[in-house]
PDB file of N, CA and C in Angstrom:
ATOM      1  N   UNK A   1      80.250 -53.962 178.579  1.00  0.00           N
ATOM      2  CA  UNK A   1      79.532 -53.377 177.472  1.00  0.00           C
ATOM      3  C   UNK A   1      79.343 -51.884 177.706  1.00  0.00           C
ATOM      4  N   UNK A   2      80.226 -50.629 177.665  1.00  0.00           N
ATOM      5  CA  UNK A   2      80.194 -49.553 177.354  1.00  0.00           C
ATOM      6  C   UNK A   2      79.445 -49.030 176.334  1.00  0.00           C
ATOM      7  N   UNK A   3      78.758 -50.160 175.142  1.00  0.00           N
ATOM      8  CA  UNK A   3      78.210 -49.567 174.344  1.00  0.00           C
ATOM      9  C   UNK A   3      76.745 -49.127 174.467  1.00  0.00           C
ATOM     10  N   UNK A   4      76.592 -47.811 173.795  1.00  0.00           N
ATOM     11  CA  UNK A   4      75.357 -47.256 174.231  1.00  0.00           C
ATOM     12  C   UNK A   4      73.818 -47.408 173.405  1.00  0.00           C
ATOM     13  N   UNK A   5      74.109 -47.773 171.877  1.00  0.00           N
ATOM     14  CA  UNK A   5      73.668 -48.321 170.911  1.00  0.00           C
ATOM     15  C   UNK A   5      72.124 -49.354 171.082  1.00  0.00           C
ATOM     16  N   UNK A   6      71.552 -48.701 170.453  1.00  0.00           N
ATOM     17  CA  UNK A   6      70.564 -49.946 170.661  1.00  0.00           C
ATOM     18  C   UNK A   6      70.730 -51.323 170.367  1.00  0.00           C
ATOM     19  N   UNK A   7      70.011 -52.329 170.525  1.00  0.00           N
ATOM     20  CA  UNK A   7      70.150 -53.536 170.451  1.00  0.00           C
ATOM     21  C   UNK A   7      69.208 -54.346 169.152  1.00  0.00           C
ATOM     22  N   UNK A   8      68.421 -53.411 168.829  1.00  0.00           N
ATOM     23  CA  UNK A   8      67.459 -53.932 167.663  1.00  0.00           C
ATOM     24  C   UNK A   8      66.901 -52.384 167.011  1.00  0.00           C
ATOM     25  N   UNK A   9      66.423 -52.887 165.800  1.00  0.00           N
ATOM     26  CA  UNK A   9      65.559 -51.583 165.552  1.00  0.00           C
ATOM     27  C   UNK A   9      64.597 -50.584 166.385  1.00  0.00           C
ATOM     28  N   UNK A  10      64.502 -49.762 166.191  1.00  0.00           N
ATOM     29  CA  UNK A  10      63.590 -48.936 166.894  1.00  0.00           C
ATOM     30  C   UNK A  10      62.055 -48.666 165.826  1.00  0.00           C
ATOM     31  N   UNK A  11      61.289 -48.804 166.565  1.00  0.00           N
ATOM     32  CA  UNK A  11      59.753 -49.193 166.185  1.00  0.00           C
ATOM     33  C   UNK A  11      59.678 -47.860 165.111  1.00  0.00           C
ATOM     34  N   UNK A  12      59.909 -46.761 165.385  1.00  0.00           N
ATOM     35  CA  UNK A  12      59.969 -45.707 164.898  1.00  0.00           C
ATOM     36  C   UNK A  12      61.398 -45.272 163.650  1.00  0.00           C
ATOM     37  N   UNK A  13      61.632 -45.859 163.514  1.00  0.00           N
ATOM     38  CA  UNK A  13      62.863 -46.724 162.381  1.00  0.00           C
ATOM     39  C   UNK A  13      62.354 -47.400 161.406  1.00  0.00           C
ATOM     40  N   UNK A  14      62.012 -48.827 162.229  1.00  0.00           N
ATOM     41  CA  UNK A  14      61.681 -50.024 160.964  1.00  0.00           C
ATOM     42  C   UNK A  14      60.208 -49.933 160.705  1.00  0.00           C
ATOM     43  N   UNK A  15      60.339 -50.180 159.279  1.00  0.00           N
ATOM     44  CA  UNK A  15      59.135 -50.189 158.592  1.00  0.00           C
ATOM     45  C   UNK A  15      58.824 -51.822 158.124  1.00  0.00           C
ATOM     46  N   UNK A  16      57.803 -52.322 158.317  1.00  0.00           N
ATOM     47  CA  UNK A  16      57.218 -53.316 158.273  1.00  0.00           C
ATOM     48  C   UNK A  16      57.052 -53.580 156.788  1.00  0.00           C
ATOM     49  N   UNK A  17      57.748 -54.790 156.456  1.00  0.00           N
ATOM     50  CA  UNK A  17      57.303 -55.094 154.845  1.00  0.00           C
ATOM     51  C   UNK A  17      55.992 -55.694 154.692  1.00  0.00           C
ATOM     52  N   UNK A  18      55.590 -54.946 153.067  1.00  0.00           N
ATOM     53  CA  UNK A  18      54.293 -55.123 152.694  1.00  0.00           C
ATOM     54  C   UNK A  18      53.855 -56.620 153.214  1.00  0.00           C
ATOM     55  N   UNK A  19      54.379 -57.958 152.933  1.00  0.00           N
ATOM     56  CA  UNK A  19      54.016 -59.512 153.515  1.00  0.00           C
ATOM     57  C   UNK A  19      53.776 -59.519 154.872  1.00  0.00           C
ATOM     58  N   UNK A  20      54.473 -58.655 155.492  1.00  0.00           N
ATOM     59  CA  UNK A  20      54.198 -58.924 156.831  1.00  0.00           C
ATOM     60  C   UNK A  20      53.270 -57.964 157.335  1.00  0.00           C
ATOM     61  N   UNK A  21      52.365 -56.810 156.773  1.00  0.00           N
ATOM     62  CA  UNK A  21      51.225 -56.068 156.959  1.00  0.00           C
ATOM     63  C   UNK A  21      49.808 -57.009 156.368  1.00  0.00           C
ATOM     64  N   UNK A  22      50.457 -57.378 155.019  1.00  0.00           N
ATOM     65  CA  UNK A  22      49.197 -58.205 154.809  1.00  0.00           C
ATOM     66  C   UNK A  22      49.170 -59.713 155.834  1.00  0.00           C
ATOM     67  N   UNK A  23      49.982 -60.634 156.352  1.00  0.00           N
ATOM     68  CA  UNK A  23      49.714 -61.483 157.087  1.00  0.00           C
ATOM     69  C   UNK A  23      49.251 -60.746 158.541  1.00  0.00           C
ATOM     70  N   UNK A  24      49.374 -59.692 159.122  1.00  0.00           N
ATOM     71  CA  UNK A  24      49.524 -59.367 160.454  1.00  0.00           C
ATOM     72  C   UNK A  24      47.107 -59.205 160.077  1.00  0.00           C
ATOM     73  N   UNK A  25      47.030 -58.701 158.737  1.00  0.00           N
ATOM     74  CA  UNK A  25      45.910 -58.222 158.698  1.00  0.00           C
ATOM     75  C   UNK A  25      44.707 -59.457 158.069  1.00  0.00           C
ATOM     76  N   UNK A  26      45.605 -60.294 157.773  1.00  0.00           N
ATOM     77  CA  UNK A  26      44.938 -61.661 157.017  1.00  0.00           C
ATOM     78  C   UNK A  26      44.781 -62.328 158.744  1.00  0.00           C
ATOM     79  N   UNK A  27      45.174 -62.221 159.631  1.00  0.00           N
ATOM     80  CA  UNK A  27      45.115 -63.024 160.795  1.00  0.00           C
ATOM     81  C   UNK A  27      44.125 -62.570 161.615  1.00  0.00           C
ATOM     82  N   UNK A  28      43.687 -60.815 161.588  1.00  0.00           N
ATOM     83  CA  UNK A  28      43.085 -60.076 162.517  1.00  0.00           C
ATOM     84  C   UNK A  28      41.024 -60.409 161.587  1.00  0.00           C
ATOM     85  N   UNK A  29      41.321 -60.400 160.633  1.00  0.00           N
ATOM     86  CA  UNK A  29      40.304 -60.771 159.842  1.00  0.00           C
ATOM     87  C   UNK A  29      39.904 -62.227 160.242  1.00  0.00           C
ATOM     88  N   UNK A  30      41.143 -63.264 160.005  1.00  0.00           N
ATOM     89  CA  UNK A  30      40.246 -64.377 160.460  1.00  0.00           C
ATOM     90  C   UNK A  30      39.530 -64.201 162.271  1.00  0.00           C
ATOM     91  N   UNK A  31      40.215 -63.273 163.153  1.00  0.00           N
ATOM     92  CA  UNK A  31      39.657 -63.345 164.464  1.00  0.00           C
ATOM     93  C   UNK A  31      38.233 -62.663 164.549  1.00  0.00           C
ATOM     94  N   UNK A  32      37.640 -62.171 163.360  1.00  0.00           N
ATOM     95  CA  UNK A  32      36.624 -61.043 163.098  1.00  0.00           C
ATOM     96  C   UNK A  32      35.999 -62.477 162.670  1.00  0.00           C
ATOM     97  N   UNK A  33      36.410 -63.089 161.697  1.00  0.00           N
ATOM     98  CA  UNK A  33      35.307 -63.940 160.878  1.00  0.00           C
ATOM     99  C   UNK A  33      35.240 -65.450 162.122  1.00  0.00           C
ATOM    100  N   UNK A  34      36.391 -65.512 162.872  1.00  0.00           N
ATOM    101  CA  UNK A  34      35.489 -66.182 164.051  1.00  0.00           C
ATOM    102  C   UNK A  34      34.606 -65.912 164.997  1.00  0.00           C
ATOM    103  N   UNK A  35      34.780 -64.935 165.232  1.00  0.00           N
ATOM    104  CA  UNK A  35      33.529 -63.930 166.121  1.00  0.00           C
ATOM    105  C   UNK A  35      32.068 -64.034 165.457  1.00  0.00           C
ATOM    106  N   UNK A  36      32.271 -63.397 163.964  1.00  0.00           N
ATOM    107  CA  UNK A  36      31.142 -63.154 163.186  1.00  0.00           C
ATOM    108  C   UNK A  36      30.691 -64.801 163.081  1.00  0.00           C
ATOM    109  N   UNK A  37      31.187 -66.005 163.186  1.00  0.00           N
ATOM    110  CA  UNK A  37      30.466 -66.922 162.718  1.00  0.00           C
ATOM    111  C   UNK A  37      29.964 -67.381 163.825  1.00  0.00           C
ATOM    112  N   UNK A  38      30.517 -67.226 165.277  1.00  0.00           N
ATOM    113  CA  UNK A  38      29.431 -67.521 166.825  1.00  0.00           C
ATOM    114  C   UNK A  38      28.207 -66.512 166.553  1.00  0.00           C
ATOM    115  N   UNK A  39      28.209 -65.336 165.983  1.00  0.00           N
ATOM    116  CA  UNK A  39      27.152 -64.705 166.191  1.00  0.00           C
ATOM    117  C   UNK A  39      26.097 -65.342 164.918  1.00  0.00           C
ATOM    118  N   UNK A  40      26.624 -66.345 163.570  1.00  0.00           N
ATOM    119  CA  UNK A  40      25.513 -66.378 162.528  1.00  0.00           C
ATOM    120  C   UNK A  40      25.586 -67.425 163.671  1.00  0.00           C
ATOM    121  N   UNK A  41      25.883 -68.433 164.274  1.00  0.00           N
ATOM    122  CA  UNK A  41      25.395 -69.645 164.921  1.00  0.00           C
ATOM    123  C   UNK A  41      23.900 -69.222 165.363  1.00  0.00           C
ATOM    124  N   UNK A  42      24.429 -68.508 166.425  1.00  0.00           N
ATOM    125  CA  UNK A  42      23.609 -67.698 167.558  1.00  0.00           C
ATOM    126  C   UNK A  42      22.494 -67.506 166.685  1.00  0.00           C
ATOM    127  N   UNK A  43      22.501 -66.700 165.648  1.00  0.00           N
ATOM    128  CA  UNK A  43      20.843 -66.335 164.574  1.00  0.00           C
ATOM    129  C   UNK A  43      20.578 -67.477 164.287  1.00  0.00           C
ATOM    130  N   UNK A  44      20.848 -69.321 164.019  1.00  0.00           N
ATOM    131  CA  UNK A  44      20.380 -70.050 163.615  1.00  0.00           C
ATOM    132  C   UNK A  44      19.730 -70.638 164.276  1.00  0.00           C
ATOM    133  N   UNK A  45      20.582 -70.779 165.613  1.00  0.00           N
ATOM    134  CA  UNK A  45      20.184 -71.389 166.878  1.00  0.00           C
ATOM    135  C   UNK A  45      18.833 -70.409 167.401  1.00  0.00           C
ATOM    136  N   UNK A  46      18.740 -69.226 167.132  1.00  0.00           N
ATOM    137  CA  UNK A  46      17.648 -68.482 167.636  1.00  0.00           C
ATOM    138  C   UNK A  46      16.282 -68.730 166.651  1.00  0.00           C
ATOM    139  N   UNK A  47      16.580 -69.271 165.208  1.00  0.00           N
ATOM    140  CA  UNK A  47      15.729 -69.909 164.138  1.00  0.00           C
ATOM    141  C   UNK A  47      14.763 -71.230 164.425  1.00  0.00           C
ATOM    142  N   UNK A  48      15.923 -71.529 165.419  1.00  0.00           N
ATOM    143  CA  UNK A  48      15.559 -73.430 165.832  1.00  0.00           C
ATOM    144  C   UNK A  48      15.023 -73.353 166.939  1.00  0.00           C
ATOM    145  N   UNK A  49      14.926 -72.291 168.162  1.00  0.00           N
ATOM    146  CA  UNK A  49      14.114 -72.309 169.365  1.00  0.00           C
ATOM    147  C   UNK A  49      13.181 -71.582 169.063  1.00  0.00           C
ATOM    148  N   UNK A  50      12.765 -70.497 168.475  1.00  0.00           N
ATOM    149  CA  UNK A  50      10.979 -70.356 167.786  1.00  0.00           C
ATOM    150  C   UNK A  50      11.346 -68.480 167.374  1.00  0.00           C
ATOM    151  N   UNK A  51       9.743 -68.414 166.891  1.00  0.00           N
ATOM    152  CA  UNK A  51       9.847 -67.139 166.404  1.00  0.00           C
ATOM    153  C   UNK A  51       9.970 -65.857 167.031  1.00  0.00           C
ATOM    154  N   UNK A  52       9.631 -65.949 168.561  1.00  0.00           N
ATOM    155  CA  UNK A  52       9.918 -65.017 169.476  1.00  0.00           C
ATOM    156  C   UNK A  52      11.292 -64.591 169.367  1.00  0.00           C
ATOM    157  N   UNK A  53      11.925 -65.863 169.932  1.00  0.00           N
ATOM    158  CA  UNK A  53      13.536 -65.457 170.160  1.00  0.00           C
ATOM    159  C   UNK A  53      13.941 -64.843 168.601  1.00  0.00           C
ATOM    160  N   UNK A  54      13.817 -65.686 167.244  1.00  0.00           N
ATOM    161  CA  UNK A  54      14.426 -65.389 166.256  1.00  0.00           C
ATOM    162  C   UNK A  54      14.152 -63.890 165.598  1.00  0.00           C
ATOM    163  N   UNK A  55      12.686 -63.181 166.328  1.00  0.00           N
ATOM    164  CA  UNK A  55      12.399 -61.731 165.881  1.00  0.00           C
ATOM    165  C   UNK A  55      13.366 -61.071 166.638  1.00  0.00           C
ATOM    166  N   UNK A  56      13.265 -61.059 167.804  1.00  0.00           N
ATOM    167  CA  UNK A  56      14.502 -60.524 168.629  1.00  0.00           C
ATOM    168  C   UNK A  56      15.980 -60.126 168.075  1.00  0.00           C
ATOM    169  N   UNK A  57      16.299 -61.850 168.110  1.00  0.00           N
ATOM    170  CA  UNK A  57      17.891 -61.793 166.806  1.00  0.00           C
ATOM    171  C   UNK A  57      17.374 -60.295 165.368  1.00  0.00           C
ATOM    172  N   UNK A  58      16.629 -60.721 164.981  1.00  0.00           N
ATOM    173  CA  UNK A  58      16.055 -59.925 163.759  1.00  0.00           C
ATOM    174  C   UNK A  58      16.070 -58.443 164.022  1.00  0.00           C
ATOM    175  N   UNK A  59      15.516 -58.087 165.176  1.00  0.00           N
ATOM    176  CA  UNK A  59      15.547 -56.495 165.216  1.00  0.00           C
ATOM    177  C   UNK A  59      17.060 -56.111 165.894  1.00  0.00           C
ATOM    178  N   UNK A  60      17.605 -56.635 166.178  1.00  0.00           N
ATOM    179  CA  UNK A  60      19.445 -57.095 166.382  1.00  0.00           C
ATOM    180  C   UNK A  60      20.134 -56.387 165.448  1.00  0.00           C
ATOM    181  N   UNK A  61      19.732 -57.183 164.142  1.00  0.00           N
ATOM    182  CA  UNK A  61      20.147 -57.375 163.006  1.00  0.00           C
ATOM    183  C   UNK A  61      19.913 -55.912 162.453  1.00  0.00           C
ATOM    184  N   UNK A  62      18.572 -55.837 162.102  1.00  0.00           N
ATOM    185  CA  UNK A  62      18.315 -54.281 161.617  1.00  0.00           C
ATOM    186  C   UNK A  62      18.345 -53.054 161.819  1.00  0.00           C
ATOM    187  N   UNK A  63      18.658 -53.222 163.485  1.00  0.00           N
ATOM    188  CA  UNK A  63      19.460 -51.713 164.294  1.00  0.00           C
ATOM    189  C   UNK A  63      20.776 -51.840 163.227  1.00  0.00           C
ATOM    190  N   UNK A  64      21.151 -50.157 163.376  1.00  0.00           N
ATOM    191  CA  UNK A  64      22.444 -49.683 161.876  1.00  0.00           C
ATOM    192  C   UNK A  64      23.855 -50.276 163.106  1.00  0.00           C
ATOM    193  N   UNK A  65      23.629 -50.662 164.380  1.00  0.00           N
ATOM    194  CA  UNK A  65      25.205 -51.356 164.689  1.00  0.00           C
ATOM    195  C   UNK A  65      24.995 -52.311 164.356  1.00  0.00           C
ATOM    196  N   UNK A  66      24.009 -53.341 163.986  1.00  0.00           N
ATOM    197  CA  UNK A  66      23.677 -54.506 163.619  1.00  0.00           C
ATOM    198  C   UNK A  66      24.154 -54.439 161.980  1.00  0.00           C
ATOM    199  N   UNK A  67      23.692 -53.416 161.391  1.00  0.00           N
ATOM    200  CA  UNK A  67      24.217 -53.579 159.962  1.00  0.00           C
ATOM    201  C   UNK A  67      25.872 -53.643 159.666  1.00  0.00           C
ATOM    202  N   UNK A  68      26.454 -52.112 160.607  1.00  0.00           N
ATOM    203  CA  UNK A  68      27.697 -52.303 160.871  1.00  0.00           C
ATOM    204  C   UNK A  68      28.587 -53.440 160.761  1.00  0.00           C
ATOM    205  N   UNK A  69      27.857 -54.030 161.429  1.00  0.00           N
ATOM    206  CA  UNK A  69      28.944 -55.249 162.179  1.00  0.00           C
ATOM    207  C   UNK A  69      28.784 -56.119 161.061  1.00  0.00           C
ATOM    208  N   UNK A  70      27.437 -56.523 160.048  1.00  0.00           N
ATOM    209  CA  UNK A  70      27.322 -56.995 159.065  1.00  0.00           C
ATOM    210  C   UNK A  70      27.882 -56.785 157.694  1.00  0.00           C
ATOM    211  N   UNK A  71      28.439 -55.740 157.790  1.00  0.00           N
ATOM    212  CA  UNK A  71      29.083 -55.180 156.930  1.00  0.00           C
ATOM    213  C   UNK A  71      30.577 -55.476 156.772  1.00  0.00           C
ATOM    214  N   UNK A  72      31.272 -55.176 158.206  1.00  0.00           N
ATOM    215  CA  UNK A  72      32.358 -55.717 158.901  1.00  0.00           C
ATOM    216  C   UNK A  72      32.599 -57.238 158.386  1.00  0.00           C
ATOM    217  N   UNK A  73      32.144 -57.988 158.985  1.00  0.00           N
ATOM    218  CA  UNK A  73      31.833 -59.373 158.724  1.00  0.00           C
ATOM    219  C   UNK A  73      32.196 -59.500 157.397  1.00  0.00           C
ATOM    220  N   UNK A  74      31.532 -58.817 155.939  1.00  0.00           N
ATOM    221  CA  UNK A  74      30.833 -59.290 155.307  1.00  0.00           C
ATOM    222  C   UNK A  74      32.619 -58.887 154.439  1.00  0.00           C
ATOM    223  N   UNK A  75      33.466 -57.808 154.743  1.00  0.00           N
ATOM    224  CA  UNK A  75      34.151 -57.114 154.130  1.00  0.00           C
ATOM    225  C   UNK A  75      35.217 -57.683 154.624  1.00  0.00           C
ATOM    226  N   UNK A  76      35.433 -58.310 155.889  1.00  0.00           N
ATOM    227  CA  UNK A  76      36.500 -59.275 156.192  1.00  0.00           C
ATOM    228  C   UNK A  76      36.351 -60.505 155.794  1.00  0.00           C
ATOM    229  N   UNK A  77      35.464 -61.128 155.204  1.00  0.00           N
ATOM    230  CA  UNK A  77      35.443 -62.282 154.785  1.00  0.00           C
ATOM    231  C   UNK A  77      35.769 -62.297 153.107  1.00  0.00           C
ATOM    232  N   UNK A  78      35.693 -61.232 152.001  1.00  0.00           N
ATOM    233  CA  UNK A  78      36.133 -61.166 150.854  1.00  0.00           C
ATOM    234  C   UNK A  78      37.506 -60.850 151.214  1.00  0.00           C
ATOM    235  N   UNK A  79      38.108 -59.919 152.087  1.00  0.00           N
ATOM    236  CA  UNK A  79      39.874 -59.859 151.977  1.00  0.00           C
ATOM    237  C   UNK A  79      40.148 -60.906 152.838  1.00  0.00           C
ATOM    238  N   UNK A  80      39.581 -61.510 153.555  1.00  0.00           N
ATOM    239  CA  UNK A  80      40.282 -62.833 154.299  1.00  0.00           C
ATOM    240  C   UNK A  80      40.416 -64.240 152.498  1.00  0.00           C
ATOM    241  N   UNK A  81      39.196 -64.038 152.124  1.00  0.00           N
ATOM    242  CA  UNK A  81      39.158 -64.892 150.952  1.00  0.00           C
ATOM    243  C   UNK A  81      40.472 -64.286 149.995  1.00  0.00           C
ATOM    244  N   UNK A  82      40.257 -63.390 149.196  1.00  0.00           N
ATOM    245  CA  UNK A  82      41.582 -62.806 148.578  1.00  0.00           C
ATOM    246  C   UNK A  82      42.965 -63.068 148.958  1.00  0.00           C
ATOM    247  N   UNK A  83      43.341 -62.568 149.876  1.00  0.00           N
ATOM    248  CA  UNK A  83      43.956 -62.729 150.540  1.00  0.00           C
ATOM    249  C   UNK A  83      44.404 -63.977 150.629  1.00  0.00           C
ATOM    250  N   UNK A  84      43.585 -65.471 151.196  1.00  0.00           N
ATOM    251  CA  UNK A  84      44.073 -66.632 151.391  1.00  0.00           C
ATOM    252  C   UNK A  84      44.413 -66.802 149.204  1.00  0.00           C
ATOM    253  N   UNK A  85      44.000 -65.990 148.306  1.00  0.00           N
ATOM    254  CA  UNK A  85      44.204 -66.331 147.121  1.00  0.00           C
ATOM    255  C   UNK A  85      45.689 -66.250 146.413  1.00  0.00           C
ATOM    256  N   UNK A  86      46.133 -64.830 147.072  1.00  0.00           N
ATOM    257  CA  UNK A  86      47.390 -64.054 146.947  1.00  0.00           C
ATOM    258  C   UNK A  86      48.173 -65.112 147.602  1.00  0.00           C
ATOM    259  N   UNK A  87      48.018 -65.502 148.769  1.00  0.00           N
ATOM    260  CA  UNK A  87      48.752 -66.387 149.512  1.00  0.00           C
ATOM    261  C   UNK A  87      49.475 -67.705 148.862  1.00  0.00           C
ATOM    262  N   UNK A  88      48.361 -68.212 147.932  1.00  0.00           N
ATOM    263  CA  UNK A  88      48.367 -69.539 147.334  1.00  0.00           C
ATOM    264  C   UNK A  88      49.063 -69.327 146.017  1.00  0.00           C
ATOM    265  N   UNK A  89      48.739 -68.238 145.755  1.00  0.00           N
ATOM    266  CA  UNK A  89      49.520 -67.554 144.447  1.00  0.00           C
ATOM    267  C   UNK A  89      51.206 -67.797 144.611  1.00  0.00           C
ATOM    268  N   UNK A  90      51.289 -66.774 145.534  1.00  0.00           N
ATOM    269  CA  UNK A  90      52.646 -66.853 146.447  1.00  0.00           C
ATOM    270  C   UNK A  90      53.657 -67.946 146.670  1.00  0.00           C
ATOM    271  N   UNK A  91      52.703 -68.936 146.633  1.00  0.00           N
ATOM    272  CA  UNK A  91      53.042 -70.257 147.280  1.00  0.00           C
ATOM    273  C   UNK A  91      53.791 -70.775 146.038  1.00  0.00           C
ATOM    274  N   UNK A  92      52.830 -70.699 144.764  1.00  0.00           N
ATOM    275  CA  UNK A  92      53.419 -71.300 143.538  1.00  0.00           C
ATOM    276  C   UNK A  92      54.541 -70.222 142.507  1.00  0.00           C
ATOM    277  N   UNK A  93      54.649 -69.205 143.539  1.00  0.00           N
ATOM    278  CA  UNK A  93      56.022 -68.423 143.103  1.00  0.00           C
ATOM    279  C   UNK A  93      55.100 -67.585 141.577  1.00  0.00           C
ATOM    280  N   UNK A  94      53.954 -67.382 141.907  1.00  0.00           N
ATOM    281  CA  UNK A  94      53.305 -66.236 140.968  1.00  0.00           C
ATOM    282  C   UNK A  94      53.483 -64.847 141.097  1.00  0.00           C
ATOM    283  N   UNK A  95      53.553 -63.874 140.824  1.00  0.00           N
ATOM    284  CA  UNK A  95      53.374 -62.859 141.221  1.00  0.00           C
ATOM    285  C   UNK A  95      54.170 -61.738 142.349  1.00  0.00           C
ATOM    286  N   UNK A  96      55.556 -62.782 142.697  1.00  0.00           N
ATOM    287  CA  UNK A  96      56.230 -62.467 143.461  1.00  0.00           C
ATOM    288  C   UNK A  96      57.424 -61.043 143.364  1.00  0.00           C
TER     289      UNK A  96
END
């Protein structure tokens, strides 16, 4: 093999089609909305062992990284939803 040629695209070449940006980002969302749902556990479970612990969770919550992250959460779970909508759309050859 004298040849000098690459063997596949170069990262800096290929451009990623739109389906495969939205699945790469529909997947990173669901790993956000599994995270985010150990942490609503965690606030329920802190509901069910008494009001000490659950103020705690609470001032958690109302520090602005606490809102952050609630926000996060709150904004990956409407494009994770959408998203699984487009998908289903997709599926029945809508919109394609």
């Amino acid at each position: 093999m004298n040849n000098k040629r690459p063997l596949s695209p170069h990262l800096q070449i290929y451009r990623l089609p739109f389906p495969a940006i939205l699945s790469i980002t529909h997947r990173f969302t669901g790993i956000v909305l599994f995270s985010g749902s150990l942490l609503l556990s965690l606030w329920i479970f802190a509901l069910a062992i008494g009001e000490k612990t659950f103020n705690i969770i609470k001032l958690c919550i109302h520090h602005p990284i606490g809102q952050i992250i609630l926000i996060g959460y709150s904004l990956a779970l409407f494009y994770h939803a959408l998203n699984g909508v487009r998908h289903l759309s997709w599926d029945l050859s809508i919109g394609m």
